[in-house]
N, C-alpha and C. Protein backbone atom coordinates (compact mmCIF):
# COMPACT_ATOMS: atom_id res chain seq x y z
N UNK A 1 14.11 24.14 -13.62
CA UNK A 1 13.18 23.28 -12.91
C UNK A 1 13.87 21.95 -12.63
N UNK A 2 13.68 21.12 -11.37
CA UNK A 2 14.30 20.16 -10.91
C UNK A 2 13.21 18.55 -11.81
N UNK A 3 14.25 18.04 -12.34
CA UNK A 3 13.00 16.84 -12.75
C UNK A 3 12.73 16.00 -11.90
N UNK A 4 11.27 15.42 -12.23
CA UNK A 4 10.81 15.16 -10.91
C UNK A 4 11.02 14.00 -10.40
N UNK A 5 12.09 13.03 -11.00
CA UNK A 5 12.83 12.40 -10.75
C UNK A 5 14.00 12.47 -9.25
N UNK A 6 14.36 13.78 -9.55
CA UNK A 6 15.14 14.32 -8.58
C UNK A 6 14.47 14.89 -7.28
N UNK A 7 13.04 14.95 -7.35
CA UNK A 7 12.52 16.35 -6.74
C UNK A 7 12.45 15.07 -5.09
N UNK A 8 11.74 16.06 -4.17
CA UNK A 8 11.89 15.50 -3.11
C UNK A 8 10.67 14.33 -2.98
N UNK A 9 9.35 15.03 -3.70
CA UNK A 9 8.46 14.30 -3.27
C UNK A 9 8.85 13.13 -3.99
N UNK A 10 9.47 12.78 -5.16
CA UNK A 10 10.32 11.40 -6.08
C UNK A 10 10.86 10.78 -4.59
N UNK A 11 11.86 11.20 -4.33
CA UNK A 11 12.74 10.65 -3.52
C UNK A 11 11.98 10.02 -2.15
N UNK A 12 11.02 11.05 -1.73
CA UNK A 12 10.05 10.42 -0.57
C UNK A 12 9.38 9.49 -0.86
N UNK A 13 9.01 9.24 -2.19
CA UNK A 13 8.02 7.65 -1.95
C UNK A 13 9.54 7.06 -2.67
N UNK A 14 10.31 7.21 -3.30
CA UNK A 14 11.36 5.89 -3.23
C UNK A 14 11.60 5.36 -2.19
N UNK A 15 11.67 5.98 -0.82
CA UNK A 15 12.08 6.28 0.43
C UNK A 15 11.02 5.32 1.36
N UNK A 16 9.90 4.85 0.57
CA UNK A 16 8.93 5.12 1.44
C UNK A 16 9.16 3.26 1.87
N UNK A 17 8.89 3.07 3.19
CA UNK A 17 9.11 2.56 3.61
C UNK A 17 7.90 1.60 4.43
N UNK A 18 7.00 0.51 3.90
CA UNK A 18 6.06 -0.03 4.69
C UNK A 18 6.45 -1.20 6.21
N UNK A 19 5.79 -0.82 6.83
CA UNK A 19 6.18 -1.45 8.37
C UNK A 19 5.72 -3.39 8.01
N UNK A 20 7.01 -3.59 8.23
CA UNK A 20 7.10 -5.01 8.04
C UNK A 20 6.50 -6.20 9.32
N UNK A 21 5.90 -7.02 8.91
CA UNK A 21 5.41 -8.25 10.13
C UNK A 21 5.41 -7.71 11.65
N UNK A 22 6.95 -7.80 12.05
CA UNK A 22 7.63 -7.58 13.33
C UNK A 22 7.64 -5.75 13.68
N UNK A 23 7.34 -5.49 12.55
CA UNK A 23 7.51 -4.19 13.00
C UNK A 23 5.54 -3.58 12.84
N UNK A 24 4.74 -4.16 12.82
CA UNK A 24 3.52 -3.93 13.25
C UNK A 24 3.47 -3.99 14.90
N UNK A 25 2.54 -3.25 14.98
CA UNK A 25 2.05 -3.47 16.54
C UNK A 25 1.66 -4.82 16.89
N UNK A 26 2.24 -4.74 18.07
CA UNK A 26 2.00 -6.12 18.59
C UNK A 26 0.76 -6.21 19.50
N UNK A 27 0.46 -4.80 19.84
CA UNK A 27 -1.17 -4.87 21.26
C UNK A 27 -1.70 -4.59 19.43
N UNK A 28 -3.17 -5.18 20.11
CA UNK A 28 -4.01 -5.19 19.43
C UNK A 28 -4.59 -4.11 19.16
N UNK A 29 -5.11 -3.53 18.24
CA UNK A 29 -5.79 -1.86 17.85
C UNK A 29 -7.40 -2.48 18.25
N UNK A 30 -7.73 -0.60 18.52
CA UNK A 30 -9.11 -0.66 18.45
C UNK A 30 -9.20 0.35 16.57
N UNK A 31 -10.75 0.14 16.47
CA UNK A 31 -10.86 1.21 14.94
C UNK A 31 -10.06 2.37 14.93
N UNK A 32 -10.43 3.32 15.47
CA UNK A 32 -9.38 4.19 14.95
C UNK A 32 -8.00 4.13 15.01
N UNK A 33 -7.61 4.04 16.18
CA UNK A 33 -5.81 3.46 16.11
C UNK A 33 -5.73 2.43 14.68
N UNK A 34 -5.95 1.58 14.15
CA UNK A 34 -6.06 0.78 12.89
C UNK A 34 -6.36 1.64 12.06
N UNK A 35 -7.58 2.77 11.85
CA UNK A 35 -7.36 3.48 10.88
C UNK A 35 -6.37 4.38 10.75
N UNK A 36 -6.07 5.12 11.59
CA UNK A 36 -4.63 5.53 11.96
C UNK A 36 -3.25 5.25 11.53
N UNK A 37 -3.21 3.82 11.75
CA UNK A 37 -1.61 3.57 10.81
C UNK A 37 -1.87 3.17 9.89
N UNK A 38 -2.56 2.48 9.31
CA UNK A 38 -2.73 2.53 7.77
C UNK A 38 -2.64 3.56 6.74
N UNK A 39 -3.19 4.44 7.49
CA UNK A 39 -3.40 5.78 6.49
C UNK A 39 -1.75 6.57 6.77
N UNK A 40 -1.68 6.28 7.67
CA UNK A 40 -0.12 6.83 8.21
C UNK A 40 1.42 6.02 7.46
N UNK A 41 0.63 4.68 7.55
CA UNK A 41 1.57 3.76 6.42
C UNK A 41 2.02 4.26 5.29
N UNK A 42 0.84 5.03 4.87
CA UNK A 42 1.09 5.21 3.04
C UNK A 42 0.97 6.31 2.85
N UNK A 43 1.27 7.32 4.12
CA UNK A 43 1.20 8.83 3.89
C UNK A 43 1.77 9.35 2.83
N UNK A 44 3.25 9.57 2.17
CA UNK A 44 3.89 9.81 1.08
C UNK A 44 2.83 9.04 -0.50
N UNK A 45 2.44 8.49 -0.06
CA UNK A 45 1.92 7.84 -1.34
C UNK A 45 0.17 8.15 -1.59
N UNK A 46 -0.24 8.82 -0.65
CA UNK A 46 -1.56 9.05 -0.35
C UNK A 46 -1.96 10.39 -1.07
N UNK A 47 -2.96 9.82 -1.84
CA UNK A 47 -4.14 10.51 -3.48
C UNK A 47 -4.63 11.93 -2.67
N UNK A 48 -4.51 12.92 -2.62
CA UNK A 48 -5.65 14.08 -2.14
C UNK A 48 -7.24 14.24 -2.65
N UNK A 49 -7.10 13.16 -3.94
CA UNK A 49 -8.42 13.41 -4.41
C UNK A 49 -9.20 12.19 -3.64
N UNK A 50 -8.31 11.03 -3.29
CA UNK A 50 -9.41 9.97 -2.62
C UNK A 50 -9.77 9.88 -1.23
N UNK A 51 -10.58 9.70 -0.76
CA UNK A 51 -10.57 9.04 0.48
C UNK A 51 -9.60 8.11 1.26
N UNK A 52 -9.18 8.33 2.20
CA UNK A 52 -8.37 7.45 3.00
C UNK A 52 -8.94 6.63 3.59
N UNK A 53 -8.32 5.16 4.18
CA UNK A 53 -9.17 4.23 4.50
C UNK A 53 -9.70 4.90 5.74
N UNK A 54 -11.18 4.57 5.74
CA UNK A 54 -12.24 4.68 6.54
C UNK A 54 -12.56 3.69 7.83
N UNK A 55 -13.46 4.17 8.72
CA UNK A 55 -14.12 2.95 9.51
C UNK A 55 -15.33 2.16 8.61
N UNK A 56 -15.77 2.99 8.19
CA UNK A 56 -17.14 2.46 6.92
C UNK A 56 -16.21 1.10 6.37
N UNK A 57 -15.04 1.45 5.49
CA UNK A 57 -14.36 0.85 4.60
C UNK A 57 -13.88 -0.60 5.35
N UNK A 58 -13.39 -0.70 6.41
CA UNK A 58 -13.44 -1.39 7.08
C UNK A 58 -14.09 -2.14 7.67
N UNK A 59 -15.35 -1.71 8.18
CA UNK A 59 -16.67 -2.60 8.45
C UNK A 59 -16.84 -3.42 7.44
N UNK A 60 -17.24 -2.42 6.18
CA UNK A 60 -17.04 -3.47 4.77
C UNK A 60 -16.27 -4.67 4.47
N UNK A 61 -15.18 -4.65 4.50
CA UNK A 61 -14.71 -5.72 4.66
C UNK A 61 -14.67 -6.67 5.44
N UNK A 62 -14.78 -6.43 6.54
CA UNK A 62 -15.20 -7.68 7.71
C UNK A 62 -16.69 -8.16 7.15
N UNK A 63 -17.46 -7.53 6.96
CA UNK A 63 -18.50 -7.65 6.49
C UNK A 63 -18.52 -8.84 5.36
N UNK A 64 -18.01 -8.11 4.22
CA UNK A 64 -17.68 -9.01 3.01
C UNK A 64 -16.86 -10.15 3.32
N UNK A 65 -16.23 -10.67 4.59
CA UNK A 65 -14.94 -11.35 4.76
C UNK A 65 -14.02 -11.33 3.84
N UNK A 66 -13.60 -9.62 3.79
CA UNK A 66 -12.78 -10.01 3.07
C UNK A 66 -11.42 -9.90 4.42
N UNK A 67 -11.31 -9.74 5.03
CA UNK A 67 -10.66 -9.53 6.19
C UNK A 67 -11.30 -10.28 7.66
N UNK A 68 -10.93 -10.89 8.49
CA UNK A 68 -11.78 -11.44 9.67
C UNK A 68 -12.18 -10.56 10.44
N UNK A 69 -13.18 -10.94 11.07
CA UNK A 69 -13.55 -9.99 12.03
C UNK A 69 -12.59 -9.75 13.71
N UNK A 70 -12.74 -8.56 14.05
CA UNK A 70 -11.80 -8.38 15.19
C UNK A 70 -12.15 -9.34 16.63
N UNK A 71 -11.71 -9.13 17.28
CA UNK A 71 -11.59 -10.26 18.47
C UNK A 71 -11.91 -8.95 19.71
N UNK A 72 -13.22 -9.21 19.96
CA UNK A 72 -13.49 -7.96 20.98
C UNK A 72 -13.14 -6.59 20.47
N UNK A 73 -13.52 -6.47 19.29
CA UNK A 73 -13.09 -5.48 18.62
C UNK A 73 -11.95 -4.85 18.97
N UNK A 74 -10.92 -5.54 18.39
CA UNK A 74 -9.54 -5.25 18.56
C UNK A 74 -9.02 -6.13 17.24
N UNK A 75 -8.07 -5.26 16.29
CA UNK A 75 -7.65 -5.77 15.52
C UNK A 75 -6.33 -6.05 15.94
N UNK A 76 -5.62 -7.28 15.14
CA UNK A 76 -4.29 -7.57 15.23
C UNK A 76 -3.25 -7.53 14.32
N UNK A 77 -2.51 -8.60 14.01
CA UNK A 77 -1.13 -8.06 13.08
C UNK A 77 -1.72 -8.43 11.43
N UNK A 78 -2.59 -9.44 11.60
CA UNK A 78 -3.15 -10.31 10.55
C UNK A 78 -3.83 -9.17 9.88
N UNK A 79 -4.99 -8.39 10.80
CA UNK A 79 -5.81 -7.33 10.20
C UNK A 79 -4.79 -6.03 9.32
N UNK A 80 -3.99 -5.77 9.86
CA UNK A 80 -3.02 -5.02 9.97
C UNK A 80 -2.63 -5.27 8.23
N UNK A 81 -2.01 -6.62 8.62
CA UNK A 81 -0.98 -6.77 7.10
C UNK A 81 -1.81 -6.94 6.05
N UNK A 82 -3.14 -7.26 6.35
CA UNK A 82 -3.94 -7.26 5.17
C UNK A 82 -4.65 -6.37 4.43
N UNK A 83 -4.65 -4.79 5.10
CA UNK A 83 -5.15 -4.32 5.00
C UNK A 83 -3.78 -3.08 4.50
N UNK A 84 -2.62 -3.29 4.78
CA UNK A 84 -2.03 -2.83 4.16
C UNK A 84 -1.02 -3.33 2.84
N UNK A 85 -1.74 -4.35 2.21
CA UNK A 85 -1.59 -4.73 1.12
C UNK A 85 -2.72 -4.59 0.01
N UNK A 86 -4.12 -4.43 1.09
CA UNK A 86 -5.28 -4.23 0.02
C UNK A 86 -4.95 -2.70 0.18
N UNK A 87 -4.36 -1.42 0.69
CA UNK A 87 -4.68 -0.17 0.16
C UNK A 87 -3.77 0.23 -0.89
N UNK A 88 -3.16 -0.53 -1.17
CA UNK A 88 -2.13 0.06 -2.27
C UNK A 88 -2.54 -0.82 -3.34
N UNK A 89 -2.98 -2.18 -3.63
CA UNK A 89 -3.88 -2.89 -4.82
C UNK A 89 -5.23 -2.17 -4.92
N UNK A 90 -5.74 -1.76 -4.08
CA UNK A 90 -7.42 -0.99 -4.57
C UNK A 90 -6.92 0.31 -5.42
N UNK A 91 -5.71 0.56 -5.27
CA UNK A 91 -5.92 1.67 -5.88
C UNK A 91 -6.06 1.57 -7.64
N UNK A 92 -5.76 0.52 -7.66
CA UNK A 92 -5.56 -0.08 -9.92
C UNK A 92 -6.09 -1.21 -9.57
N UNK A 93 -6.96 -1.95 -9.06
CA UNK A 93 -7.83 -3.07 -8.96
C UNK A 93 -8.98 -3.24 -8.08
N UNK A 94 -10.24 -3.65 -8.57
CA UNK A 94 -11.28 -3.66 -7.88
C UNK A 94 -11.23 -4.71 -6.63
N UNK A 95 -12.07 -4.31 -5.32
CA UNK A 95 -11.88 -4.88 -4.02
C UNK A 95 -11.81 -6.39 -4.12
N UNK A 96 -12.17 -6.83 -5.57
CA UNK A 96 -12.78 -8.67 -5.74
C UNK A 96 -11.14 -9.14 -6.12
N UNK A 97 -10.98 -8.25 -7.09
CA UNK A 97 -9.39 -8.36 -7.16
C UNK A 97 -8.23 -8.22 -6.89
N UNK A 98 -8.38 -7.75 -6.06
CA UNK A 98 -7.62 -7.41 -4.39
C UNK A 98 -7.22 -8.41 -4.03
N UNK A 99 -8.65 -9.15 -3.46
CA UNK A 99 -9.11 -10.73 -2.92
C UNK A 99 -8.18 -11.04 -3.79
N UNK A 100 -8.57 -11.77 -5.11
CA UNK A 100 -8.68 -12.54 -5.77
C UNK A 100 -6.48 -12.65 -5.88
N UNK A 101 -6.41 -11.28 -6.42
CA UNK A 101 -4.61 -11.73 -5.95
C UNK A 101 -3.61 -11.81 -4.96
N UNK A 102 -4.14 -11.41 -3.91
CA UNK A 102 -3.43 -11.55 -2.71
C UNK A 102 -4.08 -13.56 -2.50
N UNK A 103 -5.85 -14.01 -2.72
CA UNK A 103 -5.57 -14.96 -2.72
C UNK A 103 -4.55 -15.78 -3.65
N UNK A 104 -4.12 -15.65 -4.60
CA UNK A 104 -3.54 -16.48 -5.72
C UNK A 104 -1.93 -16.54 -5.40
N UNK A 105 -1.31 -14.97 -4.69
CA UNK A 105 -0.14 -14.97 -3.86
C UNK A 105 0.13 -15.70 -2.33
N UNK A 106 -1.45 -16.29 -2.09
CA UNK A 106 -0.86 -17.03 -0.61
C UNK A 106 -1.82 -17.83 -0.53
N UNK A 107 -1.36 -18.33 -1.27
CA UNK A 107 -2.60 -20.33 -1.07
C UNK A 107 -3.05 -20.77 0.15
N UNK A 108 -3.76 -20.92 0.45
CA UNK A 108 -4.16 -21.38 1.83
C UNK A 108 -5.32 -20.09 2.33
N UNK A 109 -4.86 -19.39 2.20
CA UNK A 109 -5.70 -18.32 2.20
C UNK A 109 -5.20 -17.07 4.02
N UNK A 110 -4.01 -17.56 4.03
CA UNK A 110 -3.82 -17.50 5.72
C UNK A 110 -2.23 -16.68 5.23
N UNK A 111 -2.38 -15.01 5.14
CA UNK A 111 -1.00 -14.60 5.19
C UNK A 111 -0.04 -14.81 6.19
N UNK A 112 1.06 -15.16 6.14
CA UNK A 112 1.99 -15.58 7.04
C UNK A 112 2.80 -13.98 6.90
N UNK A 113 3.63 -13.99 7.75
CA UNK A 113 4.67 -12.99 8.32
C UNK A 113 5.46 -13.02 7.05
N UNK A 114 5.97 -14.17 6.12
CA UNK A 114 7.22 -14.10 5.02
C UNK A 114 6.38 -13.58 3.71
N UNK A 115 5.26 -14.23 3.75
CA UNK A 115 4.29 -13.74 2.82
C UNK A 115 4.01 -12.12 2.60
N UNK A 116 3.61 -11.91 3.88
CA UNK A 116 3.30 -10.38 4.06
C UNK A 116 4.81 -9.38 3.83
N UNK A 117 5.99 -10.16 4.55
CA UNK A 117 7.32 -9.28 4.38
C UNK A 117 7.31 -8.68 2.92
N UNK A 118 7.32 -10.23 2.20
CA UNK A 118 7.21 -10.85 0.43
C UNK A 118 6.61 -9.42 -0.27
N UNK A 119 5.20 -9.09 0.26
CA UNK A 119 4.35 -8.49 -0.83
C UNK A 119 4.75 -6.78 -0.23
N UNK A 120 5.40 -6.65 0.93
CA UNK A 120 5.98 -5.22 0.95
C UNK A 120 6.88 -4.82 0.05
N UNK A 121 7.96 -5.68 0.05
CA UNK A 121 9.34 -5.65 -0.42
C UNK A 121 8.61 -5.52 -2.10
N UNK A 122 8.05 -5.88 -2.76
CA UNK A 122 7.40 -5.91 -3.83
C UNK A 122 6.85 -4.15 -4.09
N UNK A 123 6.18 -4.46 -3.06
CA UNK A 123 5.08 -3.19 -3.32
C UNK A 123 6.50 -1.96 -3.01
N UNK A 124 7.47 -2.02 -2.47
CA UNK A 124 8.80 -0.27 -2.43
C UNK A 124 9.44 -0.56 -3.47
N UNK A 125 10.14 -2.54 -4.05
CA UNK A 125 10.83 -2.13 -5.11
C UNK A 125 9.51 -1.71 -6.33
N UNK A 126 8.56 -2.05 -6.53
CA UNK A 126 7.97 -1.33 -7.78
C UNK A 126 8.14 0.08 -7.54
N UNK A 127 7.86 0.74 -6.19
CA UNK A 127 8.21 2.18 -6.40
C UNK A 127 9.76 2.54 -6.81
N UNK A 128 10.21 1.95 -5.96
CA UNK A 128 11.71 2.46 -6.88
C UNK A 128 12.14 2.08 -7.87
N UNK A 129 11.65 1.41 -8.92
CA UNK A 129 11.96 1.29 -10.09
C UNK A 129 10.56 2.10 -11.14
N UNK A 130 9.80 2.28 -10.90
CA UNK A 130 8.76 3.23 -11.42
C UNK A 130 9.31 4.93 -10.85
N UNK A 131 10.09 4.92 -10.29
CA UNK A 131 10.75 5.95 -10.06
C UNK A 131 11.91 6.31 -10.39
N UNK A 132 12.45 5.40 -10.71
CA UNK A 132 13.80 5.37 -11.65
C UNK A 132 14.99 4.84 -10.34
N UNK A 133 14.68 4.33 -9.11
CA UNK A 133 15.93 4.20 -8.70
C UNK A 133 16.16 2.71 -7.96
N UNK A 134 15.54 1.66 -8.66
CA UNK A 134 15.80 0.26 -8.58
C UNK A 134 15.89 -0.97 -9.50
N UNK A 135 16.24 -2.04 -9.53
CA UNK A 135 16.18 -2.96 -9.95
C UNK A 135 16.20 -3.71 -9.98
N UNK A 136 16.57 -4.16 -8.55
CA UNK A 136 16.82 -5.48 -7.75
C UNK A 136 15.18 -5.97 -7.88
N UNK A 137 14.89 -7.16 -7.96
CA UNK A 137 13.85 -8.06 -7.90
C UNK A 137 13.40 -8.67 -6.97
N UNK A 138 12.25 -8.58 -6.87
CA UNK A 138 11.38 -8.89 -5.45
C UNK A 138 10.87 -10.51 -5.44
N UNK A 139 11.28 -10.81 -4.34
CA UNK A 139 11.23 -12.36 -3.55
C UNK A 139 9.51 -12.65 -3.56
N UNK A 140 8.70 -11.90 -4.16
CA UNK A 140 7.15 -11.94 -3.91
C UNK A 140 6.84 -12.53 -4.94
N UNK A 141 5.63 -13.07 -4.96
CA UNK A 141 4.80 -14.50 -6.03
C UNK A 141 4.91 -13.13 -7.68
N UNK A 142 5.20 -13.98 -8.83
CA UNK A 142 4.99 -12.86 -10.01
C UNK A 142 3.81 -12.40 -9.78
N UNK A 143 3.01 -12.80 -9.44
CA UNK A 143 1.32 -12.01 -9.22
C UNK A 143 1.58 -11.10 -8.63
N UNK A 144 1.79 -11.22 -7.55
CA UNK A 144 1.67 -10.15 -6.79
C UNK A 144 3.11 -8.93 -7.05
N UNK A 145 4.15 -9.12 -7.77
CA UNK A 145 5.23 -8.17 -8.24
C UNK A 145 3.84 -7.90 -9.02
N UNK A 146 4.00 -8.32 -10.44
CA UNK A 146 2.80 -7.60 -11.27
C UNK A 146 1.87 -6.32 -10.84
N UNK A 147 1.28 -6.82 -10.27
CA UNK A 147 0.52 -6.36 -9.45
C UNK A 147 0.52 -4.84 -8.93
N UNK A 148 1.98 -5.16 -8.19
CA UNK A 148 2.90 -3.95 -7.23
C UNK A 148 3.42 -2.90 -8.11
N UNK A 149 3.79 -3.39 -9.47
CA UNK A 149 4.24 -2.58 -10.51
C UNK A 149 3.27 -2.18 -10.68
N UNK A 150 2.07 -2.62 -11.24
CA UNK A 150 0.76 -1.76 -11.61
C UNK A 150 0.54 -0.99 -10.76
N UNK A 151 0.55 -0.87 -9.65
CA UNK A 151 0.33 0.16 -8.84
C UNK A 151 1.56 1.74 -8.17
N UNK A 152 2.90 1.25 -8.87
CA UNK A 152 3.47 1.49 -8.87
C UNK A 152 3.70 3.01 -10.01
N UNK A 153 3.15 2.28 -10.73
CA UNK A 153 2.72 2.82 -11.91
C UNK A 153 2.06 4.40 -12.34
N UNK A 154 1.02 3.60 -11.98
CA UNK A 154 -0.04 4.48 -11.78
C UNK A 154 0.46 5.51 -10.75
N UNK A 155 0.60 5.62 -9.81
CA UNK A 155 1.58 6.31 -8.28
C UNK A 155 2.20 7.53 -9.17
N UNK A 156 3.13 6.39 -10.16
CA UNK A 156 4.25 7.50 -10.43
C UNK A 156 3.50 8.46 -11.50
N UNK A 157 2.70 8.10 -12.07
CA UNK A 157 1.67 9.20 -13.04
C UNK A 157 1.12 10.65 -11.91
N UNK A 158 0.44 9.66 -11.04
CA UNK A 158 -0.40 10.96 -10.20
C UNK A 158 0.57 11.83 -9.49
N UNK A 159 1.83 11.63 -9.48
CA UNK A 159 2.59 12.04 -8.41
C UNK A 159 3.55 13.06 -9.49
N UNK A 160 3.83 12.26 -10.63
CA UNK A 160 4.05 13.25 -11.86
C UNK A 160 3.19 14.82 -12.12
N UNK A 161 2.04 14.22 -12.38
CA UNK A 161 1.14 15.30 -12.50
C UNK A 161 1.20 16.25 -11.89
N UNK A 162 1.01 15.90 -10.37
CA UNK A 162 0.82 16.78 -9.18
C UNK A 162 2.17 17.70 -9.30
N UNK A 163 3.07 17.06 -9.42
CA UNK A 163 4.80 17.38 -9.23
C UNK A 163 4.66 19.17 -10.52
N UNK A 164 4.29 18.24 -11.85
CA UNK A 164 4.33 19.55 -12.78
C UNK A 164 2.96 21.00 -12.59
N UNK A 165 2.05 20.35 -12.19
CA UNK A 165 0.89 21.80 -11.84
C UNK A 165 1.74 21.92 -10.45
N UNK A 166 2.33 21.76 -9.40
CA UNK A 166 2.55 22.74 -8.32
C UNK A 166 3.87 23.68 -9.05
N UNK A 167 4.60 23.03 -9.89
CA UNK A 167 5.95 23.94 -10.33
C UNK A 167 5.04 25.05 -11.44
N UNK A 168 3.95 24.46 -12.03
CA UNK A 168 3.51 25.84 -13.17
C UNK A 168 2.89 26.87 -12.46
N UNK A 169 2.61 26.57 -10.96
CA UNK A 169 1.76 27.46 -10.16
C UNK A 169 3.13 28.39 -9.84
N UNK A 170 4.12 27.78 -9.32
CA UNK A 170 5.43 28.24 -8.97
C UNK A 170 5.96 29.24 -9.95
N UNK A 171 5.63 29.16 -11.46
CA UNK A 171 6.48 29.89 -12.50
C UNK A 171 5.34 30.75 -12.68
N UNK A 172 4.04 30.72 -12.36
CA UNK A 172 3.01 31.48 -12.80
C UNK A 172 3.35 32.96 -12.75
């Protein structure tokens, strides 16, 4: 048996790669196109048992402000980067705490492009070092590394799991 260190699906979220500032769309999304790359963002890293982000899930948050509301219903890069920093923190922290550390990682309350680069680069090196293949240290607020590791974490458990029941199905 290959450990799952080695195995491919390991290597695919080491691999995995979130679309940085400049590399978001620049036309504005309507809902589904927005739900669309998000969920497409974090495909390799995406739970079978949970829900993927929703339009519901989304209303919600504009709702809650926790996100602004769209501009002729059209989201932009802002909606974009925020929303792909809250789907990988909801997964080991509640939606308040989401808020609460992405606010504490960007004072002002207004993610910028270096900010947002900041909390990617955070959120792949925790995977590759919860995966065994990094160590270089991330340019992102300790909160939000913290954070990225915790979720990182957790990732590498469910992805463990999954990894050993598909190989016992395999030897069955």
């Amino acid at each position: 048996m290959i450990p799952f260190e080695e195995s491919a699906l390991a290597r695919q979220l080491t691999g995995l790669h979130l679309p940085r500032w400049e590399e978001l769309p620049a036309l504005d999304l309507y809902m589904d196109q927005l739900v669309s790359y998000i969920n497409s963002a974090y495909y390799p890293a995406a739970d079978p048992t949970e829900l993927p982000l929703t339009r519901s899930m989304v209303n919600n948050y504009v709702k809650q402000k926790i996100i602004p509301a769209p501009t002729n219903k059209r989201y932009q890069r802002q909606h974009l980067a925020l929303l792909i920093l809250i789907y990988a923190l909801k997964k080991v922290f509640s939606l308040p705490e989401c808020v609460d550390l992405i606010r504490l990682a960007v004072p002002g309350g207004v993610l910028h492009p270096r900010d947002y680069d900041q909390g990617c680069d955070a959120l792949e090196w925790a995977l590759r070092r919860a995966f065994g293949s990094g160590e270089a240290d991330p340019s992102a607020p300790p909160v939000l590394a913290r954070a990225a590791q915790t979720w990182a974490e957790k990732l590498y458990l469910q992805k463990y799991m999954e990894y050993a029941r598909s190989q016992e199905i395999k030897h069955s």
